[in-house]
N, C-alpha and C. Protein backbone atom coordinates (compact mmCIF):
# COMPACT_ATOMS: atom_id res chain seq x y z
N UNK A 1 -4.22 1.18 7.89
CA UNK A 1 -5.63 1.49 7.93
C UNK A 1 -6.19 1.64 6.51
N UNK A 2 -5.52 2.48 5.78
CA UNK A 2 -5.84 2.50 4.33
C UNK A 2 -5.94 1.01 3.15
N UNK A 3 -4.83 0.22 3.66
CA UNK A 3 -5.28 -0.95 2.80
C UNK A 3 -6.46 -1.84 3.62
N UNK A 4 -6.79 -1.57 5.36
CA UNK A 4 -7.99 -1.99 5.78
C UNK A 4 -9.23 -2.10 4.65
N UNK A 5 -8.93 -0.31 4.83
CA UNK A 5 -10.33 0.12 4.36
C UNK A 5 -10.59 -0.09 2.62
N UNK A 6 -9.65 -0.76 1.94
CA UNK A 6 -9.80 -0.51 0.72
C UNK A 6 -10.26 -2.15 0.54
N UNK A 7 -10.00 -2.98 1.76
CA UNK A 7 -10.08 -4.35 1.67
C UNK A 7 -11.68 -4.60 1.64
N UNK A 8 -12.25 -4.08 3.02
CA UNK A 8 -13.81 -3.42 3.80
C UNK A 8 -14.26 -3.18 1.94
N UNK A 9 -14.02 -2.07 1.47
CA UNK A 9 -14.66 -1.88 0.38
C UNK A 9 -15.10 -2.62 -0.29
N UNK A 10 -13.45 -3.35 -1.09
CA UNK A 10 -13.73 -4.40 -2.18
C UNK A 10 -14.92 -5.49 -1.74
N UNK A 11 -14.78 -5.73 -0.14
CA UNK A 11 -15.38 -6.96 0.40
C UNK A 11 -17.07 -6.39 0.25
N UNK A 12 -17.39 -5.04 0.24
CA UNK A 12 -18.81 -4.74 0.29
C UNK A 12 -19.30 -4.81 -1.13
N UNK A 13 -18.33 -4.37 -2.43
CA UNK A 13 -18.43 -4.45 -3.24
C UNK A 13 -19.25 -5.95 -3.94
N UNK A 14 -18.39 -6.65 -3.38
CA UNK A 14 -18.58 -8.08 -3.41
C UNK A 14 -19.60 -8.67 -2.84
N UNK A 15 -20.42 -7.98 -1.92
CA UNK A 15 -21.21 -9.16 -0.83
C UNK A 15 -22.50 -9.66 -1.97
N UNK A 16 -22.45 -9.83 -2.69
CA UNK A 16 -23.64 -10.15 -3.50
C UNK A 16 -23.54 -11.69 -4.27
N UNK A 17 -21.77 -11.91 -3.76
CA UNK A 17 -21.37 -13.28 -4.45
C UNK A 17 -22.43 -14.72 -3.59
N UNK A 18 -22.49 -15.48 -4.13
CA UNK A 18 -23.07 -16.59 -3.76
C UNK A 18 -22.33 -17.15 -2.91
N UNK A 19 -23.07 -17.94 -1.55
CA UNK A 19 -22.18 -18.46 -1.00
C UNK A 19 -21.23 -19.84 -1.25
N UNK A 20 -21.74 -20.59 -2.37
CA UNK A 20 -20.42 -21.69 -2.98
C UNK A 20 -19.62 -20.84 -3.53
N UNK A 21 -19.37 -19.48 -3.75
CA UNK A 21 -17.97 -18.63 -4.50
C UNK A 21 -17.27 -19.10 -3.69
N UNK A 22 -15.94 -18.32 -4.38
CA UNK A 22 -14.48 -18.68 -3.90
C UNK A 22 -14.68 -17.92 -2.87
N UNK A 23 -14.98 -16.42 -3.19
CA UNK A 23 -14.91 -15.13 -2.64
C UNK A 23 -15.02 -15.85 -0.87
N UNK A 24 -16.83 -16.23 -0.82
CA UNK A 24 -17.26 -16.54 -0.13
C UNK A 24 -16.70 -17.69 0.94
N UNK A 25 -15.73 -18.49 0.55
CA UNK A 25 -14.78 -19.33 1.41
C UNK A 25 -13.88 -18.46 1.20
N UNK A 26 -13.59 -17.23 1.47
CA UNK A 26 -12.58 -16.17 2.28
C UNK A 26 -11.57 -16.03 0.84
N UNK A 27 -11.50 -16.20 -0.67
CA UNK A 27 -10.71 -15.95 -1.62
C UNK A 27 -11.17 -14.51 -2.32
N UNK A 28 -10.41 -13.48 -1.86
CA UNK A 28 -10.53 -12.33 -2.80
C UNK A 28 -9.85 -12.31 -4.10
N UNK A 29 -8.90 -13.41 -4.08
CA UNK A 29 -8.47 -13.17 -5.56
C UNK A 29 -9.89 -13.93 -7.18
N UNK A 30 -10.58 -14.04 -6.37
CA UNK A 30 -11.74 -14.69 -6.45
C UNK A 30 -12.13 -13.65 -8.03
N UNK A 31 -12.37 -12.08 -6.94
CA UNK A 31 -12.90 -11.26 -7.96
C UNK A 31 -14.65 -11.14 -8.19
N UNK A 32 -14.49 -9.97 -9.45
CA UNK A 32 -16.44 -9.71 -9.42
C UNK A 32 -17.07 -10.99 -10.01
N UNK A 33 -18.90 -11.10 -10.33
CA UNK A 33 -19.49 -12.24 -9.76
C UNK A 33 -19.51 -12.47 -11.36
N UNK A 34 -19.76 -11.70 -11.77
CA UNK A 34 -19.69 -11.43 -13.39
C UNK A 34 -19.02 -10.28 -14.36
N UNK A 35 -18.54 -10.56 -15.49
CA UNK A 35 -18.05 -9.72 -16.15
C UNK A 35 -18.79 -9.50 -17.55
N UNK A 36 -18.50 -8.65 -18.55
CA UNK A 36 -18.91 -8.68 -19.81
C UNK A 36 -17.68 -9.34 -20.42
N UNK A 37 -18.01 -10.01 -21.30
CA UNK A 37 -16.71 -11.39 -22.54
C UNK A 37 -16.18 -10.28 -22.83
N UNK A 38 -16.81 -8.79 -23.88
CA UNK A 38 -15.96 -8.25 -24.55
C UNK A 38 -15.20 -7.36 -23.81
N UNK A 39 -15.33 -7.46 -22.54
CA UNK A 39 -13.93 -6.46 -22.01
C UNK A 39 -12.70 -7.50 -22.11
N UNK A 40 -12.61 -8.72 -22.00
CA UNK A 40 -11.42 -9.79 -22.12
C UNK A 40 -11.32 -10.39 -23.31
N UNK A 41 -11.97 -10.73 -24.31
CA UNK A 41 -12.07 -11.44 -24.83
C UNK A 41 -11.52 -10.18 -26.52
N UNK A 42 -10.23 -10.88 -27.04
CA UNK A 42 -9.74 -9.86 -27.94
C UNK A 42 -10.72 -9.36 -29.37
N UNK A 43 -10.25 -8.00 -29.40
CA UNK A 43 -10.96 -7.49 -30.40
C UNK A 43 -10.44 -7.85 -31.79
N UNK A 44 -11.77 -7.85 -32.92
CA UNK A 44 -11.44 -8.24 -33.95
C UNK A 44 -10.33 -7.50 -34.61
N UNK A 45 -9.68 -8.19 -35.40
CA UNK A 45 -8.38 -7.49 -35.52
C UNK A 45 -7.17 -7.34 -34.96
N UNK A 46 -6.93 -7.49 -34.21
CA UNK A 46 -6.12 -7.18 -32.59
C UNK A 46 -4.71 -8.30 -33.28
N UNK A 47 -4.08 -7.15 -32.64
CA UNK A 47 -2.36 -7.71 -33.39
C UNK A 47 -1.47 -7.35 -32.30
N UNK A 48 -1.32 -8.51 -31.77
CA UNK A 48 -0.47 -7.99 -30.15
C UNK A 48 0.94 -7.20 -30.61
N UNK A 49 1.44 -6.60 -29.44
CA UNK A 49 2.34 -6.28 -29.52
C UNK A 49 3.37 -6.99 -29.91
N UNK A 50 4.56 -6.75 -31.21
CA UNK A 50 5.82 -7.11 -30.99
C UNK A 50 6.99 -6.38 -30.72
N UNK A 51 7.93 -7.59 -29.88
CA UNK A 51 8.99 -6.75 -29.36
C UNK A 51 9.78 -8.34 -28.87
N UNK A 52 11.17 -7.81 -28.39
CA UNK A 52 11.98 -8.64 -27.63
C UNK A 52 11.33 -9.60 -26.82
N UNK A 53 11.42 -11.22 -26.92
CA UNK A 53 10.49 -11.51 -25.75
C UNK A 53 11.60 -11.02 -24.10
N UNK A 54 12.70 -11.61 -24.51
CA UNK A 54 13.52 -10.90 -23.00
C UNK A 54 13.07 -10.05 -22.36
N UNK A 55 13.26 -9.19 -23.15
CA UNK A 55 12.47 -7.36 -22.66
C UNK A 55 11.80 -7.41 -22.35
N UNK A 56 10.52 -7.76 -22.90
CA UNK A 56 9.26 -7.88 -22.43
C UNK A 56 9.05 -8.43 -21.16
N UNK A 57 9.63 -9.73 -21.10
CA UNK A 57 9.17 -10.31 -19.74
C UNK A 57 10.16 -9.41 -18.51
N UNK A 58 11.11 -9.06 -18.70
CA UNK A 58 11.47 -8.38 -17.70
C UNK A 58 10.74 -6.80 -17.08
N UNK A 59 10.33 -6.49 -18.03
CA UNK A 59 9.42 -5.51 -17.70
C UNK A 59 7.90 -5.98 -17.04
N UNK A 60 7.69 -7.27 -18.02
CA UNK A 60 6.49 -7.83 -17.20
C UNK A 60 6.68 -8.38 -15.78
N UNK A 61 7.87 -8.62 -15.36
CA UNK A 61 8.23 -8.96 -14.14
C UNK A 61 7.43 -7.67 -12.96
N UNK A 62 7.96 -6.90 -13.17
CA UNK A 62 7.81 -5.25 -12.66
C UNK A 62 6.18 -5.26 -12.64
N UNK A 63 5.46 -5.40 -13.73
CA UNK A 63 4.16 -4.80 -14.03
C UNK A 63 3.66 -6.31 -13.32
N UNK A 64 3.96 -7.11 -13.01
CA UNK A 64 3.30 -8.30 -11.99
C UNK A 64 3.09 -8.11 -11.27
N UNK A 65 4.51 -7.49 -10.30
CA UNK A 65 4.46 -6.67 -8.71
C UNK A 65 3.92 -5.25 -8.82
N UNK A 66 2.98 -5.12 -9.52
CA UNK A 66 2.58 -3.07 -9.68
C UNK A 66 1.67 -3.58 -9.27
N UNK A 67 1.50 -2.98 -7.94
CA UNK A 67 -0.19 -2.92 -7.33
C UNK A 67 -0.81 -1.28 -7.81
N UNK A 68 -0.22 -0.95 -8.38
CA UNK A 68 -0.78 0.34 -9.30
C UNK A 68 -1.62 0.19 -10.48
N UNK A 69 -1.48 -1.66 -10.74
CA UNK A 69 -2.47 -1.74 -12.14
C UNK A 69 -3.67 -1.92 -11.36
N UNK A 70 -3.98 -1.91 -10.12
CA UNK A 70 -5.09 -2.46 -9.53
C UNK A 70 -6.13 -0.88 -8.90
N UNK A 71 -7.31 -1.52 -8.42
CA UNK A 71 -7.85 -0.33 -7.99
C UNK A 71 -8.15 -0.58 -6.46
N UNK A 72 -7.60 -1.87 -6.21
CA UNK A 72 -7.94 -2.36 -4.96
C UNK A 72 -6.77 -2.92 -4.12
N UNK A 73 -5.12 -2.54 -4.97
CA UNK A 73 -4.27 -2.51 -4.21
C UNK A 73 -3.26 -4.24 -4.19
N UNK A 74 -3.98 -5.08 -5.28
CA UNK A 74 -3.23 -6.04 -5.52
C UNK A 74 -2.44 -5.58 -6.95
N UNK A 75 -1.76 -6.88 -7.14
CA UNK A 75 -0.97 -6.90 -8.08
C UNK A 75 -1.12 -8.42 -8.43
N UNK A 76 -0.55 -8.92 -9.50
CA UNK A 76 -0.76 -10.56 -10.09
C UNK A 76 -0.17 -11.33 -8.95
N UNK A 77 0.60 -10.79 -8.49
CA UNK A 77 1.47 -11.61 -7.61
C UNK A 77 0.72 -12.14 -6.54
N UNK A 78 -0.25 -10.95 -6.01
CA UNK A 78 -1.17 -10.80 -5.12
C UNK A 78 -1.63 -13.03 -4.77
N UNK A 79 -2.14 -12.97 -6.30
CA UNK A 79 -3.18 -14.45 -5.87
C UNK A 79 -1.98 -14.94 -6.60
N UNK A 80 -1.20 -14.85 -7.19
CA UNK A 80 -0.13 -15.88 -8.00
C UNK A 80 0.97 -16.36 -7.39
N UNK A 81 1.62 -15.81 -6.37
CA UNK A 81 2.85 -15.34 -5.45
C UNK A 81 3.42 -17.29 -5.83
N UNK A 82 4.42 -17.21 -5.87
CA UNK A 82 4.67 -18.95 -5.99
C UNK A 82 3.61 -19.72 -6.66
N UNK A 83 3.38 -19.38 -7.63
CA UNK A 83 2.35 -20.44 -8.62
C UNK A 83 1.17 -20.52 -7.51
N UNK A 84 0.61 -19.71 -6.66
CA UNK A 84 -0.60 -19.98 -5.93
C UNK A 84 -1.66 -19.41 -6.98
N UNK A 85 -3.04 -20.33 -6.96
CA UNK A 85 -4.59 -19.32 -7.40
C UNK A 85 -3.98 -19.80 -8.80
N UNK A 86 -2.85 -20.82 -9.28
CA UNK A 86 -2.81 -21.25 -10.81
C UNK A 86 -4.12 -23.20 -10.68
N UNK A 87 -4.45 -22.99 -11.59
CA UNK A 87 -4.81 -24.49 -11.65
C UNK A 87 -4.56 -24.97 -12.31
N UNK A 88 -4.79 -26.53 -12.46
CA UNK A 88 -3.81 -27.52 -13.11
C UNK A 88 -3.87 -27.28 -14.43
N UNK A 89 -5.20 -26.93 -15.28
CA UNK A 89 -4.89 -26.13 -16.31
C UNK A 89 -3.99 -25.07 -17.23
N UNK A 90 -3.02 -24.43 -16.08
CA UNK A 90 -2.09 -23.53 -16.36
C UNK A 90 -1.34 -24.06 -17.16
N UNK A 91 -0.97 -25.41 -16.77
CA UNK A 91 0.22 -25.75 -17.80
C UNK A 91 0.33 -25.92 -18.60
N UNK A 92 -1.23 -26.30 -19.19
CA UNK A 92 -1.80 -26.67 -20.82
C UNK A 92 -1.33 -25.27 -22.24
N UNK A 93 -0.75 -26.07 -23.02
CA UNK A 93 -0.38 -24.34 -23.88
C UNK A 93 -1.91 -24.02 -24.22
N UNK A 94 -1.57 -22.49 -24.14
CA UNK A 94 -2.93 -21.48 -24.83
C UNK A 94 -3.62 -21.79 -26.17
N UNK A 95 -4.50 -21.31 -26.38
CA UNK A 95 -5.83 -21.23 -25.74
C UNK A 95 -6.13 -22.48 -25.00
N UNK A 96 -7.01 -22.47 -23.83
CA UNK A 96 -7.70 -23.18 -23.28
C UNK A 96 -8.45 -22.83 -22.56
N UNK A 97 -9.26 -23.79 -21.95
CA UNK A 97 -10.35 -23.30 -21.12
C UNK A 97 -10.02 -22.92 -19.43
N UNK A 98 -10.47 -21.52 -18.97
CA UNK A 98 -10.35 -21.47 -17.94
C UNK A 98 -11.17 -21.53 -16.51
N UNK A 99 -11.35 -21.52 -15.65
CA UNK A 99 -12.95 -21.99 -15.14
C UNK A 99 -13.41 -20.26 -14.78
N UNK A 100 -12.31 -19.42 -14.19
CA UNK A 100 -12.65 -18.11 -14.21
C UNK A 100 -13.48 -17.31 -15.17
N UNK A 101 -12.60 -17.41 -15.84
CA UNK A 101 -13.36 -16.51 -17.69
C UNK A 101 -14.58 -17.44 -17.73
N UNK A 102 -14.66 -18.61 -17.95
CA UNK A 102 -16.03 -19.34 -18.39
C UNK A 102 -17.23 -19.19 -17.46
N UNK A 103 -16.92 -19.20 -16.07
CA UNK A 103 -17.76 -19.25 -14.69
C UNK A 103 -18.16 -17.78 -15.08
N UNK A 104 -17.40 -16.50 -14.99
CA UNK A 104 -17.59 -15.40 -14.83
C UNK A 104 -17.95 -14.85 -15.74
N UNK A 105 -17.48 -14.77 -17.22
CA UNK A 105 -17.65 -14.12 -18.64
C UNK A 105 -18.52 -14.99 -19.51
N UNK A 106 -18.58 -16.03 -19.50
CA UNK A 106 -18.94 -16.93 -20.31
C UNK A 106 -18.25 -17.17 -21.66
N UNK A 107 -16.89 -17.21 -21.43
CA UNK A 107 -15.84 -17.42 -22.15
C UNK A 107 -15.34 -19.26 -22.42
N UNK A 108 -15.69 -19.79 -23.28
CA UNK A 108 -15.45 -20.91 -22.87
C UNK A 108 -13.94 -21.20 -23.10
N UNK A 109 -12.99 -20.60 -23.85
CA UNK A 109 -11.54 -20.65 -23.65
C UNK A 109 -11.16 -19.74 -24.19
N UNK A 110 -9.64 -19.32 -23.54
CA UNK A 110 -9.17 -18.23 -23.30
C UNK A 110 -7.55 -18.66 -24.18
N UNK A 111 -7.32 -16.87 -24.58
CA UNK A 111 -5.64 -17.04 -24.95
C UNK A 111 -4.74 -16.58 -23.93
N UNK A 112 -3.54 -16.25 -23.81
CA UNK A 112 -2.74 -15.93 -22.39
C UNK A 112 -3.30 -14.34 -22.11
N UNK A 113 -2.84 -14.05 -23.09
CA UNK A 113 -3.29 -12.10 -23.09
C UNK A 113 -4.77 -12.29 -22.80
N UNK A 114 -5.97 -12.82 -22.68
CA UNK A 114 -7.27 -12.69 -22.27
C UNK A 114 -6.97 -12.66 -21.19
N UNK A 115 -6.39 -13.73 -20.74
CA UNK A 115 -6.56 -13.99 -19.30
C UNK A 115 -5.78 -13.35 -18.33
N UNK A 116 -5.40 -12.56 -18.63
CA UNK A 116 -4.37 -11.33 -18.10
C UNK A 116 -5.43 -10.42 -17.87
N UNK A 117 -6.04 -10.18 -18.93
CA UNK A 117 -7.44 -9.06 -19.26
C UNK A 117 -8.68 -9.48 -18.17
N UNK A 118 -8.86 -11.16 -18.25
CA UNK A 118 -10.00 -11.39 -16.62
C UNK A 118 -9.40 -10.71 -15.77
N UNK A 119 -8.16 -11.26 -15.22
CA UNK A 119 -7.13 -10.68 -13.86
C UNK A 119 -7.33 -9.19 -14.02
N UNK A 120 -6.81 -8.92 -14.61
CA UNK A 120 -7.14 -6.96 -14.48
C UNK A 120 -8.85 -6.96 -14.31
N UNK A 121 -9.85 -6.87 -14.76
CA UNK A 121 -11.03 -6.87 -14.49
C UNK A 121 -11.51 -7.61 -13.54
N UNK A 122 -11.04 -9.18 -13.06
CA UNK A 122 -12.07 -9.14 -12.19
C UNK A 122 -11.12 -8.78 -10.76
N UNK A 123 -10.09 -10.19 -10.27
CA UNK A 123 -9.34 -9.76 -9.62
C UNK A 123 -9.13 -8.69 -8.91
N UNK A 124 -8.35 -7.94 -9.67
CA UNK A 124 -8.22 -6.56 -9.66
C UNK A 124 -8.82 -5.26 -9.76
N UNK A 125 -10.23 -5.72 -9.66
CA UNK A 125 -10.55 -5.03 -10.59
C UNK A 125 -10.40 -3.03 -10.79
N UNK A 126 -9.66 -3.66 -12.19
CA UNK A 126 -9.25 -2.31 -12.55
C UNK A 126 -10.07 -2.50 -14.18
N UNK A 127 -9.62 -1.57 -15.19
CA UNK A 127 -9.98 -1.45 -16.71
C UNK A 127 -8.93 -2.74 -17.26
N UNK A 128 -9.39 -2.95 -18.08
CA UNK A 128 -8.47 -3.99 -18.86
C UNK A 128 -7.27 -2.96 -19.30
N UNK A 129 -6.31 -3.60 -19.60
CA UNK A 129 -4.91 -2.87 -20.19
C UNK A 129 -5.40 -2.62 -22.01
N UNK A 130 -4.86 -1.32 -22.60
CA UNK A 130 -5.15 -1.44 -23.76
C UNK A 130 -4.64 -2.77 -24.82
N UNK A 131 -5.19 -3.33 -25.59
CA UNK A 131 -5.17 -4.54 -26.55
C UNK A 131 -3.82 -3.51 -27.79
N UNK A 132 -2.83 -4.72 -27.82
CA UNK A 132 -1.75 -4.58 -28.53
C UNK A 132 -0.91 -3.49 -27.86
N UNK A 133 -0.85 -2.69 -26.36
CA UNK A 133 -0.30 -2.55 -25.64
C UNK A 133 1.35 -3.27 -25.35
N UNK A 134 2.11 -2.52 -24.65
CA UNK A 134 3.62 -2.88 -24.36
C UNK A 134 3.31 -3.26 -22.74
N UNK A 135 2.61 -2.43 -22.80
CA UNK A 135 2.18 -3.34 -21.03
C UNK A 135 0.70 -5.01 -20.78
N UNK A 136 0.58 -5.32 -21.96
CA UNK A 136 -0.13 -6.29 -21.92
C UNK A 136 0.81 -7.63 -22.65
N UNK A 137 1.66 -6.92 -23.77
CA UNK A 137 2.69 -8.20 -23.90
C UNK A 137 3.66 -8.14 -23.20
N UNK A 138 3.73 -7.45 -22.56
CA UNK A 138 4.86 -7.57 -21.10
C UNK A 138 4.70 -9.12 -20.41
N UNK A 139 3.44 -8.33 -20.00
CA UNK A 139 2.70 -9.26 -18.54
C UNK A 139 2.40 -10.44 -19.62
N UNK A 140 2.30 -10.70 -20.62
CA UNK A 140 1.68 -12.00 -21.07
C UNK A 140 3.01 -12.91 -21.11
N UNK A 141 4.17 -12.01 -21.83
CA UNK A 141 5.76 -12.71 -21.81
C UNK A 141 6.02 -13.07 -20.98
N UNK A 142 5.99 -12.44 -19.66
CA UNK A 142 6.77 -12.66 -18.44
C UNK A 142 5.48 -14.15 -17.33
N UNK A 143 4.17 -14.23 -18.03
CA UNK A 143 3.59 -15.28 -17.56
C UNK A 143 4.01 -16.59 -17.92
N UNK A 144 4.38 -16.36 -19.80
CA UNK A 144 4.35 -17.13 -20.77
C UNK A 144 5.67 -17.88 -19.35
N UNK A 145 7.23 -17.00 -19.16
CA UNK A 145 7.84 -17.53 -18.47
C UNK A 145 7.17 -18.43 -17.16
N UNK A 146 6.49 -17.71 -16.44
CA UNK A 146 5.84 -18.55 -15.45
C UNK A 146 5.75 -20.03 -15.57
N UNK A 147 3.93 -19.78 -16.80
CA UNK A 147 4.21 -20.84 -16.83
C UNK A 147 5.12 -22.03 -17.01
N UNK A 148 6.31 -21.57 -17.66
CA UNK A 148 7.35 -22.92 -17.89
C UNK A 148 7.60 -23.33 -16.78
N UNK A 149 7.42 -22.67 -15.91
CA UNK A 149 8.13 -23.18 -14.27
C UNK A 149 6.96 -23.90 -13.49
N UNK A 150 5.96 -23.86 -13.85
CA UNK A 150 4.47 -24.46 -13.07
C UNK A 150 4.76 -25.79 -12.74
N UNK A 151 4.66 -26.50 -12.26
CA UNK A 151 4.40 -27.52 -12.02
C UNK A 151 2.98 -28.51 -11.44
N UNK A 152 2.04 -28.73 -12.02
CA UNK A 152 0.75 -29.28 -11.45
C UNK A 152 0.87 -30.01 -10.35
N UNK A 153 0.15 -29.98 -9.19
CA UNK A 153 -0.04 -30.53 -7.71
C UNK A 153 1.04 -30.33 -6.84
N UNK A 154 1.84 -29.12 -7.21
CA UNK A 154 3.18 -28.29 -6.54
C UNK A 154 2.30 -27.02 -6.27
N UNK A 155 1.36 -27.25 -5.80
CA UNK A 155 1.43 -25.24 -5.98
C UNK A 155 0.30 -24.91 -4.65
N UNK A 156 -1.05 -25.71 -4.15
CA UNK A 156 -1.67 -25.50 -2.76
C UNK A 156 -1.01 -25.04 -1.91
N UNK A 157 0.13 -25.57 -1.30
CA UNK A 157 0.50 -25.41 -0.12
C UNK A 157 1.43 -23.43 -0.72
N UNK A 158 1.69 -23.13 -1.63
CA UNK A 158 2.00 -22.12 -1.86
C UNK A 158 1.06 -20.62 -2.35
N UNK A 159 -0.61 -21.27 -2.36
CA UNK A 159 -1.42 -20.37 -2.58
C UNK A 159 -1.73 -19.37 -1.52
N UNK A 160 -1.70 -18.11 -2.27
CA UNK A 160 -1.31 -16.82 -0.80
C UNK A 160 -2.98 -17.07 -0.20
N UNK A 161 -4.07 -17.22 -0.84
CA UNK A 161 -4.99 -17.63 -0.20
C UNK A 161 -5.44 -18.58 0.22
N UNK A 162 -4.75 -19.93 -0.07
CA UNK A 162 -5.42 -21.27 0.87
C UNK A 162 -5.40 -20.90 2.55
N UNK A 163 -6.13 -21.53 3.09
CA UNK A 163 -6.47 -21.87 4.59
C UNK A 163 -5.42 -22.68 5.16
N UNK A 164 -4.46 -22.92 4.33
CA UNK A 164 -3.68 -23.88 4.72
C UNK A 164 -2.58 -23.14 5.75
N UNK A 165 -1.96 -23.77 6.82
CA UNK A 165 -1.04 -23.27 7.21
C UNK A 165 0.35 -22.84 6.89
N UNK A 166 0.61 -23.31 5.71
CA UNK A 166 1.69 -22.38 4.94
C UNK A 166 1.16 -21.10 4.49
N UNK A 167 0.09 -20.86 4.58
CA UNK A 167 -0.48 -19.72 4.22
C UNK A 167 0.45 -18.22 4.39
N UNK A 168 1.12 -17.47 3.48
CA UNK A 168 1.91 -16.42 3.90
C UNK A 168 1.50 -14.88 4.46
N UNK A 169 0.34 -14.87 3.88
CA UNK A 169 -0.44 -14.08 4.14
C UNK A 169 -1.31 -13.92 5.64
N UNK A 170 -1.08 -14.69 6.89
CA UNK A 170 -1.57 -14.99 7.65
C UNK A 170 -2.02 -14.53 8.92
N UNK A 171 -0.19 -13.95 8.77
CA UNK A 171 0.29 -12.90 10.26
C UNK A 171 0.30 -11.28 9.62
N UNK A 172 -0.04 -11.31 8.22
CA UNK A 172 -0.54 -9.71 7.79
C UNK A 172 -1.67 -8.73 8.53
N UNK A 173 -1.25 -8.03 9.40
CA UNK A 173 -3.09 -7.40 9.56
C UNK A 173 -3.65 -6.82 8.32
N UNK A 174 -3.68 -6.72 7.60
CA UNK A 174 -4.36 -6.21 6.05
C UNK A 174 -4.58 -7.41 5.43
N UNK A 175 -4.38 -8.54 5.71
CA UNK A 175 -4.35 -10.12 5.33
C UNK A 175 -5.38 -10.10 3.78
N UNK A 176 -5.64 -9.69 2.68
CA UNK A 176 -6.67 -9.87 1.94
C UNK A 176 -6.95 -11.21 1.33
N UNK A 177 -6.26 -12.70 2.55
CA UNK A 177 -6.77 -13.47 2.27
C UNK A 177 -7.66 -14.21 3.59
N UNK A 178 -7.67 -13.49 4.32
CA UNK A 178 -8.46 -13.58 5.33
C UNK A 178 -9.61 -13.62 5.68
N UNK A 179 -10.16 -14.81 6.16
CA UNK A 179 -11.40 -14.94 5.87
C UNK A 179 -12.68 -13.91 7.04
N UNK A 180 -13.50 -13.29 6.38
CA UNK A 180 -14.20 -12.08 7.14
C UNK A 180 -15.09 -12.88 7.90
């Protein structure tokens, strides 16, 4: 009942999206309609964290599946689960342009750690993670891994929100890819 009602929320939160949004064809990993650039977009100065990349990504493993970074009860995995909610863009090395950040922030390209920073804000929306943080080069290491494994036009039939009938999310009653 509790992740019902936290779903109900986010979804009221949201009703203001347009109906060509993602949101609006039943994608909550979709996220808010707009953001401000400078909550994602790094501050001047900004010197990421260093450390082990190993370490890092193994910890970022963990902080992928933390639906505790969220305020609405996902986690990255949430829209990512098997390379789902990546687009063919993912595979391109960083910076590049993303259609999220640009559609939403007016970001016209992004570095990996930004776009970690949309996902926490809109996605999720929670606060962005602090900049040069051990929990933001975590999650950026352990994507950086991801991506090596992406593969472009491998990944629909594995998106936790497509309509598609591989859909995993389907037979969930809390389904938050379910279309309302």
């Amino acid at each position: 009942m509790k992740n019902l009602s936290i779903m109900l929320l986010f979804s009221a939160a949201l009703g203001g999206l347009s109906v060509g949004s993602a949101f609006a064809a039943g994608n909550p990993c979709a996220g808010k309609t707009e953001i401000d650039a400078k909550s994602i977009v790094r501050p001047q100065g900004y010197k990421p964290y260093a450390g082990d990349h190993k370490e890092l990504a193994k910890a970022g493993e963990k902080l992928w599946n933390d639906t505790k970074l969220s305020t609405n009860g996902f986690s990255c995995n949430t829209c990512h689960q098997n390379h789902g909610a990546f687009q063919e863009s993912f595979a391109k090395p960083f910076p590049h342009q993303v259609a999220m950040a640009r559609d939403k922030a007016g970001v016209k390209t992004v570095h990996l750690d930004e776009m970690i920073q949309a996902c926490m804000v809109m996605p999720m929306a929670a606060k962005p993670l602090p900049w040069g943080s051990r929990e933001l080069a975590a999650l950026t290491a352990y994507t950086q891994d991801v991506q090596k494994t992406f593969k472009p036009g491998a990944r629909a039939s594995a998106n936790p929100c497509s309509a598609k009938p591989a859909n995993p999310c389907a037979a969930k009653p809390a389904n938050p890819c379910a279309k309302k």
